[in-house]
Protein backbone atom coordinates (compact mmCIF):
# COMPACT_ATOMS: atom_id res chain seq x y z
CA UNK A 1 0.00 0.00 0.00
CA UNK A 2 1.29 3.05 -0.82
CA UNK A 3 0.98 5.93 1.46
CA UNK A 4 -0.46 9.42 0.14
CA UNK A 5 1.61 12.27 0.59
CA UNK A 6 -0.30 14.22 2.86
CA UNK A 7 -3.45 13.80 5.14
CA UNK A 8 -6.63 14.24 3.51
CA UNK A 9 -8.92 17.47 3.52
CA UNK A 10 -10.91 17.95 7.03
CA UNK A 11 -8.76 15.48 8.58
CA UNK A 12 -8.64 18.36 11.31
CA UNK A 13 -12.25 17.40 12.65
CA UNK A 14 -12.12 13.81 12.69
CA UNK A 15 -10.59 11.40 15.32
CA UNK A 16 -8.42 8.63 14.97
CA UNK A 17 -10.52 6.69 16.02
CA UNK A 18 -12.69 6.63 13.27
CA UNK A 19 -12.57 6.18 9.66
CA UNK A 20 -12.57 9.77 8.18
CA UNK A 21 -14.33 8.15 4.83
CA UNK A 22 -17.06 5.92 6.17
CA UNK A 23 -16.84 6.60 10.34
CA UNK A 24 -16.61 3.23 11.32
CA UNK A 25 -14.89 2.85 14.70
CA UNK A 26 -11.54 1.80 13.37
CA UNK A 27 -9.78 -1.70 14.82
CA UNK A 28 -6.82 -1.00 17.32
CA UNK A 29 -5.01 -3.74 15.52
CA UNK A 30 -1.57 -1.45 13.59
CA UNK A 31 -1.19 -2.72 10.30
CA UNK A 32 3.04 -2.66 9.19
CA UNK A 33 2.58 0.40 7.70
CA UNK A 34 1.83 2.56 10.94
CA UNK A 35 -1.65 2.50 9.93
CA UNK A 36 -5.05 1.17 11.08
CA UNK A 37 -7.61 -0.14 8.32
CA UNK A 38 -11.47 0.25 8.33
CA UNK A 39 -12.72 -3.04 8.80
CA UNK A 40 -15.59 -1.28 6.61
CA UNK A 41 -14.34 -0.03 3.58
CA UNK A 42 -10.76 -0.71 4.11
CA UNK A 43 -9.34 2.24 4.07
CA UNK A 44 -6.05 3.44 5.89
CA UNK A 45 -5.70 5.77 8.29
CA UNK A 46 -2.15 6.79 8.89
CA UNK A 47 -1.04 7.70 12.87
CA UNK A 48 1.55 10.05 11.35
CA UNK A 49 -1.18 12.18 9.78
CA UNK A 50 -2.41 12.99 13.33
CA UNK A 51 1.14 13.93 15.01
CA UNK A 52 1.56 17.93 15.53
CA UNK A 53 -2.28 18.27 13.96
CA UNK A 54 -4.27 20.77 15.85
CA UNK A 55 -7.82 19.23 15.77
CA UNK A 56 -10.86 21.71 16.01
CA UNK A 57 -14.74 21.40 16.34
CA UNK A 58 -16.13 24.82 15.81
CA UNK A 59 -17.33 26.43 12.96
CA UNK A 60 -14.49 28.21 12.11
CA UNK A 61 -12.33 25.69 11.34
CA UNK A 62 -14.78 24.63 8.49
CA UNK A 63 -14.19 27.87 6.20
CA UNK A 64 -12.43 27.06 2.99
CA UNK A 65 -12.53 23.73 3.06
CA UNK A 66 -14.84 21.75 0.59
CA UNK A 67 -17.26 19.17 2.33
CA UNK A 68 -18.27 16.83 -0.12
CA UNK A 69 -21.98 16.52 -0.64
CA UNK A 70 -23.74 13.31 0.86
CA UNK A 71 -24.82 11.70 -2.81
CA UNK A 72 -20.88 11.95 -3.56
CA UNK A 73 -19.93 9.46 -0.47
CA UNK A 74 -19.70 5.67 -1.92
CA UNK A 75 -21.82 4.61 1.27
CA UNK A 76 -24.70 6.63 0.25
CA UNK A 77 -26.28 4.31 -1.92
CA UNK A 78 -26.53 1.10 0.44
CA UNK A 79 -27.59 3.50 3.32
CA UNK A 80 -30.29 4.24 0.85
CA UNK A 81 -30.95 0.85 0.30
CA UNK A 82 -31.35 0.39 3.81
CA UNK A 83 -33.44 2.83 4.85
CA UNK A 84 -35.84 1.76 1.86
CA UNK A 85 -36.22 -1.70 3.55
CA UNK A 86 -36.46 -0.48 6.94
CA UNK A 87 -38.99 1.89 5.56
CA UNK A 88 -41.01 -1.63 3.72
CA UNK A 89 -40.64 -3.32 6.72
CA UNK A 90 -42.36 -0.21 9.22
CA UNK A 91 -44.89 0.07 6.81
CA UNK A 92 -45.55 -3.74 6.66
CA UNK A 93 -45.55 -3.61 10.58
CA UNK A 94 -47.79 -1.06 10.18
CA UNK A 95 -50.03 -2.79 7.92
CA UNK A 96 -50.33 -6.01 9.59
CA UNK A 97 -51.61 -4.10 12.98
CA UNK A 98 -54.78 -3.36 10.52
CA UNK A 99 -55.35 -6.89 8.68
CA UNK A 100 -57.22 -9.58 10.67
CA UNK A 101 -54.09 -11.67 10.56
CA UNK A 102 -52.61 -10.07 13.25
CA UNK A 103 -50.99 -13.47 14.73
CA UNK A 104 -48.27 -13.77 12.45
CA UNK A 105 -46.41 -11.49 14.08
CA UNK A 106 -45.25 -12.35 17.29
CA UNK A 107 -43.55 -9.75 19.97
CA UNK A 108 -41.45 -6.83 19.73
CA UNK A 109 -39.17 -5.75 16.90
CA UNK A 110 -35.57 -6.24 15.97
CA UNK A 111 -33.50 -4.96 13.10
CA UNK A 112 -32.61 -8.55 11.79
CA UNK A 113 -31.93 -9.20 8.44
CA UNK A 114 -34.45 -11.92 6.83
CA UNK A 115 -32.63 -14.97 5.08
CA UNK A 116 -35.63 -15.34 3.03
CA UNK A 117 -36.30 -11.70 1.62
CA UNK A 118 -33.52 -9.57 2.75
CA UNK A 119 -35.99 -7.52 4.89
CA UNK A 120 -34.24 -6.19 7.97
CA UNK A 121 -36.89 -6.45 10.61
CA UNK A 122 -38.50 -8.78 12.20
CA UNK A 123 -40.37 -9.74 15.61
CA UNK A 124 -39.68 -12.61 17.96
CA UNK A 125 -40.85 -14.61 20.36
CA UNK A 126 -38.59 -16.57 23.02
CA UNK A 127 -39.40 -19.97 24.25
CA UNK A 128 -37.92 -23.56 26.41
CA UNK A 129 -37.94 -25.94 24.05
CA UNK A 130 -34.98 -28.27 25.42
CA UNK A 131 -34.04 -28.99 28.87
CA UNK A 132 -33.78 -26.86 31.50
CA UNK A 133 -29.84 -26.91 31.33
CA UNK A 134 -30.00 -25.69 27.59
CA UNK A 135 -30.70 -22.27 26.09
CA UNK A 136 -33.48 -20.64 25.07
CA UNK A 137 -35.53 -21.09 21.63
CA UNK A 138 -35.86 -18.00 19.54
CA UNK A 139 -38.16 -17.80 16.58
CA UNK A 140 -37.92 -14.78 14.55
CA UNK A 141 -40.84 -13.23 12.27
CA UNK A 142 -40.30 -11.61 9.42
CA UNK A 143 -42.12 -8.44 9.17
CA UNK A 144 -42.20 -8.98 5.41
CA UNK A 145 -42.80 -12.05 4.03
CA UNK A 146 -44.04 -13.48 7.51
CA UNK A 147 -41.15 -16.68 7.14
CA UNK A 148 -40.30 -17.61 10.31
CA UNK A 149 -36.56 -18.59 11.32
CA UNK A 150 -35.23 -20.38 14.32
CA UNK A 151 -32.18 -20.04 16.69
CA UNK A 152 -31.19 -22.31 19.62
CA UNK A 153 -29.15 -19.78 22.32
C-alpha cells in the first residue's frame, strides 16, 4: 500500500478513532505500515497524519474547506438501500396491525436481516424448548414475508 503524501482534507475534525471516509470505529489492531484499516471499507488511516495536527470542532475551522456533498460518499447508496427496507418493513408492521391476521407477528421488533427476503426487521418470540440446562428457543418473524426462522441460544 502506498501511502499518500499528505493527510486528507478535514482530517482536522475527525478522530483517529474513526474512519474519516465511512466513520466506522476503526480496529486497534496497527497494520506494518503505521496504519489502522477500516474493517468497513478498508481504508487506511495513517497515525503520522495525526502527530503535531491541531484538531478543532467549531465552525471556524470549516471555512475554505470543501465538504463533499452526501450523494458523492460511496456509502450513500446502500444506506439508501437500507433505509428503503427499513422503511417496507415499518410500513408492513404497520399494515399487519390493521389486517385480521394479526398473529403472524409475534412480539417486539428487531432490526434482523431476513434470510428469506432480505428484509431487515423482524419480531420474535422466546421460548424452552430443550431442557432446562439448555438455552433458550428463539423464533424470529419476518415483518415482510411473515417466514419464520429459528435459533437455539
Amino acid at each position: 500500500m502506498l501511502r499518500p503524501q499528505k493527510p486528507p482534507d478535514g482530517l482536522d475534525r475527525s478522530h483517529r478513532y474513526f474512519c474519516y471516509v465511512c466513520g466506522t470505529l476503526l480496529p486497534h489492531k496497527i497494520s506494518p505500515e503505521d496504519s489502522l484499516v477500516c474493517t468497513k471499507c478498508l481504508t487506511p488511516t495513517y497515525l503520522s497524519w495525526f502527530v503535531g495536527l491541531k484538531v478543532a470542532f467549531d465552525s471556524e475551522s470549516a471555512t475554505g474547506c470543501e465538504i463533499p456533498s452526501l450523494q458523492s460518499s460511496p456509502y450513500f447508496q446502500k444506506l439508501l438501500v437500507n433505509a428503503q427496507k427499513t422503511l417496507r418493513s415499518e410500513e408492513a408492521l404497520r399494515g399487519a396491525g390493521n389486517s385480521l391476521d394479526v398473529n403472524t407477528l409475534d412480539g417486539p421488533s428487531v432490526k434482523r436481516d431476513c434470510y428469506y427476503c432480505g428484509n431487515n426487521r423482524m419480531t420474535y418470540v422466546t421460548m424452552q424448548t430443550r431442557s432446562a440446562d439448555e438455552g433458550q428457543t428463539v423464533i424470529y418473524t419476518c415483518t415482510l414475508c411473515k417466514k419464520k426462522e429459528v435459533e437455539n441460544t
